[in-house]
Structure formats: structure tokens, C-alpha cells
C-alpha atoms as a PDB file:
ATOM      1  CA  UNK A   1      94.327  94.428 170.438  1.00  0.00           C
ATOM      2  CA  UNK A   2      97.625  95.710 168.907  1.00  0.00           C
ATOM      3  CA  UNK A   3      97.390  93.554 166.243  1.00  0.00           C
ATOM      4  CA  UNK A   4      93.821  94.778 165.313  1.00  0.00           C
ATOM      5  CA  UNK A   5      94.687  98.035 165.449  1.00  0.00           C
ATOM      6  CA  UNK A   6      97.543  97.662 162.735  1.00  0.00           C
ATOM      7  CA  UNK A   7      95.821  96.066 160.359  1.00  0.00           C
ATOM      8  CA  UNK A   8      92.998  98.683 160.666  1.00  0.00           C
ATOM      9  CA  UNK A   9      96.000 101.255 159.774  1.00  0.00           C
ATOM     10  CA  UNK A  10      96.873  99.614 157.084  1.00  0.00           C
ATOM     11  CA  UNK A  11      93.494  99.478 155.798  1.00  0.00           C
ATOM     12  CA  UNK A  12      92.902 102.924 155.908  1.00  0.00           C
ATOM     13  CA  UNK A  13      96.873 103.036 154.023  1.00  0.00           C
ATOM     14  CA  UNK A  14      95.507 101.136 151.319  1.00  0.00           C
ATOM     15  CA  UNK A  15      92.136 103.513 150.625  1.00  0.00           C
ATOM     16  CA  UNK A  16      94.082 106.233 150.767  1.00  0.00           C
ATOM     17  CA  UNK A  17      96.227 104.858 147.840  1.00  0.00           C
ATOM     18  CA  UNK A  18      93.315 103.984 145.943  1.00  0.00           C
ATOM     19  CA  UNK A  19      91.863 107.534 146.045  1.00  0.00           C
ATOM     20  CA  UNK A  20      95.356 108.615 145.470  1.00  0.00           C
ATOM     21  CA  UNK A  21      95.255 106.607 142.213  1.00  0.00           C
ATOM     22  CA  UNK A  22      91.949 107.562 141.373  1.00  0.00           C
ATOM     23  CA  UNK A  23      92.979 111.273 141.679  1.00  0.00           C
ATOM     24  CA  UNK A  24      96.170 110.369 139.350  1.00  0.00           C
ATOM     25  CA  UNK A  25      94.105 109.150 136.218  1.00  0.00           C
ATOM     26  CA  UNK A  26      93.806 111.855 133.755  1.00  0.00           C
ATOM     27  CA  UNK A  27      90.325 113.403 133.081  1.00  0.00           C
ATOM     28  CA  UNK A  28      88.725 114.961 129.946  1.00  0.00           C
ATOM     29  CA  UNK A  29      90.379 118.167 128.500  1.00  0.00           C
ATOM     30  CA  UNK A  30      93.575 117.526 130.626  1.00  0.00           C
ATOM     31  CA  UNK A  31      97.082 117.785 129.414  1.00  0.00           C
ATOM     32  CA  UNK A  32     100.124 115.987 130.380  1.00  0.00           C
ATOM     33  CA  UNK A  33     103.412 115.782 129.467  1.00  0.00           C
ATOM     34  CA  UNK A  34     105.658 112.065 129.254  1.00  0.00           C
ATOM     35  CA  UNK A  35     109.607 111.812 127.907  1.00  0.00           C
ATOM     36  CA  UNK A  36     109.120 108.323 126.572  1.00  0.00           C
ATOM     37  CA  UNK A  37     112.209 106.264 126.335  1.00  0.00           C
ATOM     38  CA  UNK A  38     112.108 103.921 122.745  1.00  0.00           C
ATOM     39  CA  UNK A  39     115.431 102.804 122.710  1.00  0.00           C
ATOM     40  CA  UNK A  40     115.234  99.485 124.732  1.00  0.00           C
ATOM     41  CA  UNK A  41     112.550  98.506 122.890  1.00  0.00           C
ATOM     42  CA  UNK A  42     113.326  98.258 119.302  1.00  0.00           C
ATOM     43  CA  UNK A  43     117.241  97.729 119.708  1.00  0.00           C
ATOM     44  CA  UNK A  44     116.608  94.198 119.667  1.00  0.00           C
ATOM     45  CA  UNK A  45     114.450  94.094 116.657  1.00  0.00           C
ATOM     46  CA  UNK A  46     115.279  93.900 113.183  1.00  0.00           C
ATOM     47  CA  UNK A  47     115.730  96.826 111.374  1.00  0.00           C
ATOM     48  CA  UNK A  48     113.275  96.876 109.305  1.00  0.00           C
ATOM     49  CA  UNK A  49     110.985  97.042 111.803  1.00  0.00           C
ATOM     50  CA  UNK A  50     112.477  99.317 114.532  1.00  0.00           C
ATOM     51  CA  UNK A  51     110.235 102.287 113.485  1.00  0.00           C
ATOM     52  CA  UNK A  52     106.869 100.395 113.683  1.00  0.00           C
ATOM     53  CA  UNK A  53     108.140  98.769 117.307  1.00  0.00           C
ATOM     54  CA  UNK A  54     108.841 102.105 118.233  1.00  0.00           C
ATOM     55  CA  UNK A  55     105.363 103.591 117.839  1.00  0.00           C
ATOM     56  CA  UNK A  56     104.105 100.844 119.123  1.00  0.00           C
ATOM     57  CA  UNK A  57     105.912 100.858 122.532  1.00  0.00           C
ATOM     58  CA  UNK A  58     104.849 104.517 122.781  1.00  0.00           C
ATOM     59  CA  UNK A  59     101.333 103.689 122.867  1.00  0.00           C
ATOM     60  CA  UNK A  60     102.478 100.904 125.179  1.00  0.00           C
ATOM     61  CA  UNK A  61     104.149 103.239 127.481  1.00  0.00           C
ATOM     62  CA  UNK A  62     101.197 105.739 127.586  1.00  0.00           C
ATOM     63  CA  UNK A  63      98.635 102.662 127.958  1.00  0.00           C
ATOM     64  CA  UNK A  64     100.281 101.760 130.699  1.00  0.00           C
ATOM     65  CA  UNK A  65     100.860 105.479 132.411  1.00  0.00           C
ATOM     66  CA  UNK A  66      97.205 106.890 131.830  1.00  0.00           C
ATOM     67  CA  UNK A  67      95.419 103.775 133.051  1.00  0.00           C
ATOM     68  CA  UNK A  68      93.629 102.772 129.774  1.00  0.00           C
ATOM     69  CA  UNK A  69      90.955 100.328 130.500  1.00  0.00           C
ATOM     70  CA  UNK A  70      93.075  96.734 129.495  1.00  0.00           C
ATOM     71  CA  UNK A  71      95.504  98.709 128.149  1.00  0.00           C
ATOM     72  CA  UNK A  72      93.902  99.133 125.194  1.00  0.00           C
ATOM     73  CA  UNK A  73      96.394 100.515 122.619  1.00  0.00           C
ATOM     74  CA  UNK A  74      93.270 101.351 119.883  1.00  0.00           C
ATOM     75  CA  UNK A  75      91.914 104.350 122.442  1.00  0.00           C
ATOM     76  CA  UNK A  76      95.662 106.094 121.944  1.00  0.00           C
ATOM     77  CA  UNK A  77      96.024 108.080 118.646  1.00  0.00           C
ATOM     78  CA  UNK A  78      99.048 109.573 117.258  1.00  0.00           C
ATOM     79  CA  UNK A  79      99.259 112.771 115.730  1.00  0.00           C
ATOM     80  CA  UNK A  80     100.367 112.782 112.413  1.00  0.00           C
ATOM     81  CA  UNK A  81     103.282 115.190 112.874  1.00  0.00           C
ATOM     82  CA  UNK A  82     104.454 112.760 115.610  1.00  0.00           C
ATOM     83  CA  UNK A  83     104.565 109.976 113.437  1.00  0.00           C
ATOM     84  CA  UNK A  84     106.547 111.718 110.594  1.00  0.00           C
ATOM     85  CA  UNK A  85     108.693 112.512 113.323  1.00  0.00           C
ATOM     86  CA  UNK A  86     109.566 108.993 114.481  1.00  0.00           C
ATOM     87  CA  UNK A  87     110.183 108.078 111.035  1.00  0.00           C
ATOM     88  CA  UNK A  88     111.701 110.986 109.982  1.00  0.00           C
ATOM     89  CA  UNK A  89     115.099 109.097 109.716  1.00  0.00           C
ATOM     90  CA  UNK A  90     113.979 105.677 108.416  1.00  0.00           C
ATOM     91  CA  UNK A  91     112.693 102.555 109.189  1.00  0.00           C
ATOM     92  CA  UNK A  92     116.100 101.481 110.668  1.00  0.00           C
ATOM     93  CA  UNK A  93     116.863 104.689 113.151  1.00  0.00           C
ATOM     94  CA  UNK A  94     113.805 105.615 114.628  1.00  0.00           C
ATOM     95  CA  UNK A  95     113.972 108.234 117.481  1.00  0.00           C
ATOM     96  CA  UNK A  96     115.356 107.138 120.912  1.00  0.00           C
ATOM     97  CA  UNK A  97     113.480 109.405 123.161  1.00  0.00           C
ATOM     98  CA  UNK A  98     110.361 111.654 122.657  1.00  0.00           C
ATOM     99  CA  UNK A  99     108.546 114.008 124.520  1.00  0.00           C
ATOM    100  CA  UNK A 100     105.284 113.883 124.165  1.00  0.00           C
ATOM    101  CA  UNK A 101     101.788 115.603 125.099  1.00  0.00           C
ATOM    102  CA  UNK A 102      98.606 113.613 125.718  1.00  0.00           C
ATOM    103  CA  UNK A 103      95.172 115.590 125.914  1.00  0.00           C
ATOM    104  CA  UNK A 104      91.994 113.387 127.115  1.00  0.00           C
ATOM    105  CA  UNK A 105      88.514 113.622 124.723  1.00  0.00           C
ATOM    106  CA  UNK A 106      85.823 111.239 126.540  1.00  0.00           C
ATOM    107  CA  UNK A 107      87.222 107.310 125.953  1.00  0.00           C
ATOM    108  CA  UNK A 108      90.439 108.365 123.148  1.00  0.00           C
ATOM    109  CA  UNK A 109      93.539 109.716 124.010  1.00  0.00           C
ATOM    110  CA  UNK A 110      95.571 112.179 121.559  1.00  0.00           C
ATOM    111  CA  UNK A 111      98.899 112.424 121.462  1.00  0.00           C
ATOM    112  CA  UNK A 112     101.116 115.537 119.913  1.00  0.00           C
ATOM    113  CA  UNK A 113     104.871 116.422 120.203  1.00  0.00           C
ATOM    114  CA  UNK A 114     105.531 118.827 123.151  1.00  0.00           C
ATOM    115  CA  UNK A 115     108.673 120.337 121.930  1.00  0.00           C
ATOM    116  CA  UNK A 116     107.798 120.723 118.226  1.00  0.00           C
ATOM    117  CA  UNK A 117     110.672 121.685 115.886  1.00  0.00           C
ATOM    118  CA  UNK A 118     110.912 124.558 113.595  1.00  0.00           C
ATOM    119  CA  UNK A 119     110.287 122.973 110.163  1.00  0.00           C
ATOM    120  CA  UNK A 120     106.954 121.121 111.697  1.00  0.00           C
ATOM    121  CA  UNK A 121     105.905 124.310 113.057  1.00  0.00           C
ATOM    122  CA  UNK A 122     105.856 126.128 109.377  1.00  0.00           C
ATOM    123  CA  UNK A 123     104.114 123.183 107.997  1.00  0.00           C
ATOM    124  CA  UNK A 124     101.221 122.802 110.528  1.00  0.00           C
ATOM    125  CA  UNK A 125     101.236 126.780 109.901  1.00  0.00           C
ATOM    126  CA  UNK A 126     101.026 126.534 106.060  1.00  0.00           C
ATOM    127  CA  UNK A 127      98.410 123.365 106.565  1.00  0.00           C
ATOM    128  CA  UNK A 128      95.890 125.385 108.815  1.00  0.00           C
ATOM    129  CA  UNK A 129      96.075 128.464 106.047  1.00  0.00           C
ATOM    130  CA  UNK A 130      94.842 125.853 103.740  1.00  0.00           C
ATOM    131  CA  UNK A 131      92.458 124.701 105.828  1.00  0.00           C
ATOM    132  CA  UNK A 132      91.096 128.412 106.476  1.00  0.00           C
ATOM    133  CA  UNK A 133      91.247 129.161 102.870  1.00  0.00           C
ATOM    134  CA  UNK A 134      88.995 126.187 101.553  1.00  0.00           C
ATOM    135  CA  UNK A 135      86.667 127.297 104.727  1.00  0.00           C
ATOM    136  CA  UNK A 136      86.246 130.631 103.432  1.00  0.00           C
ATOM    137  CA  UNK A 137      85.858 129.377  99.671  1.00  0.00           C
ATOM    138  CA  UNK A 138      83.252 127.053 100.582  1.00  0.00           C
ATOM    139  CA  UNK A 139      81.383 130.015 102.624  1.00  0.00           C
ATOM    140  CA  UNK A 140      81.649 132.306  99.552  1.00  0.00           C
ATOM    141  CA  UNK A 141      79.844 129.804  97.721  1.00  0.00           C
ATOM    142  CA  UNK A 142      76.931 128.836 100.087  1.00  0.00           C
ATOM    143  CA  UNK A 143      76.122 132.970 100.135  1.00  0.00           C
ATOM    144  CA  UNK A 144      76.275 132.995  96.300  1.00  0.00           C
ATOM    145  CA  UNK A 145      73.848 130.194  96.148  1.00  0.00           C
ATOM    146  CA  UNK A 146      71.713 131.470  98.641  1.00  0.00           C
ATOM    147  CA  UNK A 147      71.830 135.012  97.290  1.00  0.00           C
ATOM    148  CA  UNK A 148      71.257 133.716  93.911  1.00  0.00           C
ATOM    149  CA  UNK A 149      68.040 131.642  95.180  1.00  0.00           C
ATOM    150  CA  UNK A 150      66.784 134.332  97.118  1.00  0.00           C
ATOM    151  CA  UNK A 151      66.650 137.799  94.491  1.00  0.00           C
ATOM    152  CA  UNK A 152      65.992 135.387  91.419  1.00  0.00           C
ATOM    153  CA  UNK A 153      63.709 132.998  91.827  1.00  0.00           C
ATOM    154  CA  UNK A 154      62.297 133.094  88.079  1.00  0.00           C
ATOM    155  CA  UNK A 155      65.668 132.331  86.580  1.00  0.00           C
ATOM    156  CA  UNK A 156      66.330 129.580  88.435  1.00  0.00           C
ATOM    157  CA  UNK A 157      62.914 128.084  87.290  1.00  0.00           C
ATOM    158  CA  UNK A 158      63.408 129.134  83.923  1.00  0.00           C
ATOM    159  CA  UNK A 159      66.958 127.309  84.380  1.00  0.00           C
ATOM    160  CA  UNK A 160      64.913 123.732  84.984  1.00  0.00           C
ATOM    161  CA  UNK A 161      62.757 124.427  82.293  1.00  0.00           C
ATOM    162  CA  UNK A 162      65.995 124.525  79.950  1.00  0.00           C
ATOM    163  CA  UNK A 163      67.618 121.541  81.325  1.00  0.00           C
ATOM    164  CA  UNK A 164      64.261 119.927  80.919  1.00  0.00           C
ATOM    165  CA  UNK A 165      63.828 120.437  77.005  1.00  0.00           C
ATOM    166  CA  UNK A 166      67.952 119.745  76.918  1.00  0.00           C
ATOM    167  CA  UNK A 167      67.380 116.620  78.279  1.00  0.00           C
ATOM    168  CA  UNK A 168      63.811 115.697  75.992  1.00  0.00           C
ATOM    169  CA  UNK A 169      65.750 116.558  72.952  1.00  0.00           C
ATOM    170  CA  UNK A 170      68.305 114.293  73.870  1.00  0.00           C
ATOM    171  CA  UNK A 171      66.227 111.407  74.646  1.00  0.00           C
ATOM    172  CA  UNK A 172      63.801 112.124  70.873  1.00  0.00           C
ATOM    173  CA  UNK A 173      67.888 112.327  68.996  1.00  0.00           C
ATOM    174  CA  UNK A 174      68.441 108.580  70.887  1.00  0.00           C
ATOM    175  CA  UNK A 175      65.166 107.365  69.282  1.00  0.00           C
ATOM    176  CA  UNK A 176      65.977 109.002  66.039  1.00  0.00           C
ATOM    177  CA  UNK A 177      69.428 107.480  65.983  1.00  0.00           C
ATOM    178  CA  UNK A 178      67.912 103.557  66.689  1.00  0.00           C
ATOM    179  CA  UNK A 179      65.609 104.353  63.964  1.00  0.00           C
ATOM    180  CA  UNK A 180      68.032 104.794  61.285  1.00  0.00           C
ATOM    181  CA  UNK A 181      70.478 102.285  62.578  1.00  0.00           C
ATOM    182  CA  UNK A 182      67.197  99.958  62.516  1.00  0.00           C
ATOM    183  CA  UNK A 183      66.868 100.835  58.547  1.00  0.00           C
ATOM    184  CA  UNK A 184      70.312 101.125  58.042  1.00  0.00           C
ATOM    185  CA  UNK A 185      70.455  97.313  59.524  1.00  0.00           C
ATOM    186  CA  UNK A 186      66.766  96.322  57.088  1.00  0.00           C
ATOM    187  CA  UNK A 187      68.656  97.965  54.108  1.00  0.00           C
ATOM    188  CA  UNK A 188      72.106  95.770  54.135  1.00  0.00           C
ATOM    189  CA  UNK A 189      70.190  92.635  54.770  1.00  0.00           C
ATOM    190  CA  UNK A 190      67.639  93.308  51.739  1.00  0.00           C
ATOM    191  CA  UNK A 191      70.369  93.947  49.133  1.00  0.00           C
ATOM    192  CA  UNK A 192      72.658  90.672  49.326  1.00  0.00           C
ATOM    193  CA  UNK A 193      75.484  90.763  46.440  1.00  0.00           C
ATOM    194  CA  UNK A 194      74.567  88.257  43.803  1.00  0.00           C
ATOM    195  CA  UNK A 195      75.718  84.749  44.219  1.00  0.00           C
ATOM    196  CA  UNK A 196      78.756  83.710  41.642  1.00  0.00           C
ATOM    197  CA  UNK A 197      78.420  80.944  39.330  1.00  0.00           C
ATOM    198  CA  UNK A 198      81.712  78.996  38.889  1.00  0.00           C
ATOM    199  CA  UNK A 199      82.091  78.275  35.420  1.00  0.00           C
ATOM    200  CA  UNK A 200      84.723  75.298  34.729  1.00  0.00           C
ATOM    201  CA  UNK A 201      87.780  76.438  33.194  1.00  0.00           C
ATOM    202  CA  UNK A 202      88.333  76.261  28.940  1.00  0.00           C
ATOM    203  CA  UNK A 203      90.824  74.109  27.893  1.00  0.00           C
END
């Protein structure tokens, strides 16, 4: 009876673990935060690969600590800013620890730097003002356009009408052209240079 009893504790021990594990795996939209220790894993590689084996045991390490689905390292994507980071001192000294932030988006998982120094932070600044500004060019332009379709109909018509005739002229100046290259062609052949007799030499 005791022995029943035991396992039937342990069984309920295990499902509780399993929902406990369940609870643990990140969902969408969710943020977490993981110091990732690179060291171990590219000291004993050559150096000119230590940067790449350190990216790649990041993934690794997050693969393993999110619960991808076979640990799948193609669902993890880096940030870019990350990546410059790890390399930022070569292919031979990568970075020996990184903290790092991982945000869920249905099946991928993104990665960023957590703590993210000053010089990145004034270039992702200066990179979204560049974004914003080609945004706000390219709006300018759709209005124009629109506004320009919209009040004047007529010249845009008459507009087609002129490309139209540009582009007829060009095609009657091709014919044109063949036409006196074809005569030009008829005219050379017609007028040979006369032949040279070869008289014999006077003693």
C-alpha cells in the first residue's frame, strides 16, 4: 500500500514539473534577459574563427534556454548592432560575456543587446532619423502625385499625348535612318574603283 502511494506522489511530482516547464517557455511579445558566457567556447578554436564560434554558441545557448523546437538555431536572429558588437574587436578577440535581450514574434526569436553602449545608442538614433526622413519624403511625394492627378486631369492626358508623338517620331527617324544606311550600303557597292592593269615593266 505504501509503496503505491509513493509512486502516486511522485507522479503527481513529475506533472507538476511539466506544467512548471510549460509555464517557463517564453510566449509571444515577452522579454527576457540572459548574460551569456562565450569564453569557453571559442578559446579552443583557432583564431580566425573565434568570432563566428562565438555567435554561434550564443544562439546555442539561447536554443537551448528558450526551448526552441530541436534546437533549431535558424528561428534565433541577431540584431545587427549585436553582431557589430561581438566583432567589434576582431575576428581573434571576440567578446567574453554578453548580455543579451530576447523578445518572442510567433515561431522567431530576436535578439538585441540589453545594456547598449553610448556610441551604438547615437547610431541607432541617427539610423531611425534616416529612416523617418525617407518616410516623410516618400509621403510628400504620394500627396504631390495624388494632388497633381486629382486638380489636373487634362494635363496629365495632354502629357501622354506628348510622350506618344515623342515616341512615333522616334520610331519614323529609326526608319529614316535604315533607309539611308540601305542606299548608303546600294551606293558603295554600285561604284567599284576600276580594276588596274599591270603593265610589264620597260627595259
Amino acid at each position: 500500500m505504501e509503496e503505491i502511494l509513493t509512486q502516486l506522489k511522485k507522479l503527481k511530482n513529475q506533472g507538476d514539473v511539466t506544467l512548471a516547464k510549460q509555464k517557463k517557455s517564453i510566449q509571444d511579445n515577452e522579454e527576457r534577459e540572459y548574460i551569456v558566457p562565450l569564453r569557453r567556447k571559442w578559446i579552443n578554436t583557432p583564431k580566425y574563427r573565434r568570432a563566428e564560434k562565438a555567435v554561434k554558441s550564443l544562439k546555442q545557448f539561447l536554443a537551448k534556454h528558450l526551448r526552441v523546437e530541436d534546437r533549431n538555431i535558424k528561428k534565433i536572429k541577431l540584431d545587427h548592432f549585436l553582431n557589430e558588437e561581438i566583432w567589434y574587436r576582431g575576428i581573434k578577440k571576440p567578446l567574453h560575456k554578453v548580455k543579451v535581450k530576447v523578445k518572442k514574434e510567433g515561431e522567431i526569436f530576436r535578439v538585441f543587446l540589453s545594456e547598449i553602449p553610448q556610441v551604438v545608442k547615437y547610431r541607432m538614433d541617427k539610423e531611425k532619423k534616416i529612416k523617418e526622413s525617407v518616410e516623410k519624403i516618400k509621403e510628400k511625394k504620394k500627396e504631390e502625385t495624388k494632388s497633381i492627378e486629382e486638380t489636373e486631369p487634362e494635363k496629365t492626358e495632354k502629357k501622354e499625348e506628348i510622350e506618344e508623338k515623342k515616341e512615333s517620331v522616334k520610331e519614323e527617324m529609326q526608319q529614316m535612318e535604315k533607309q539611308i544606311h540601305k542606299q548608303i550600303k546600294h551606293e558603295q557597292t554600285s561604284k567599284k574603283p576600276p580594276k588596274v592593269k599591270r603593265m610589264a615593266l620597260q627595259k
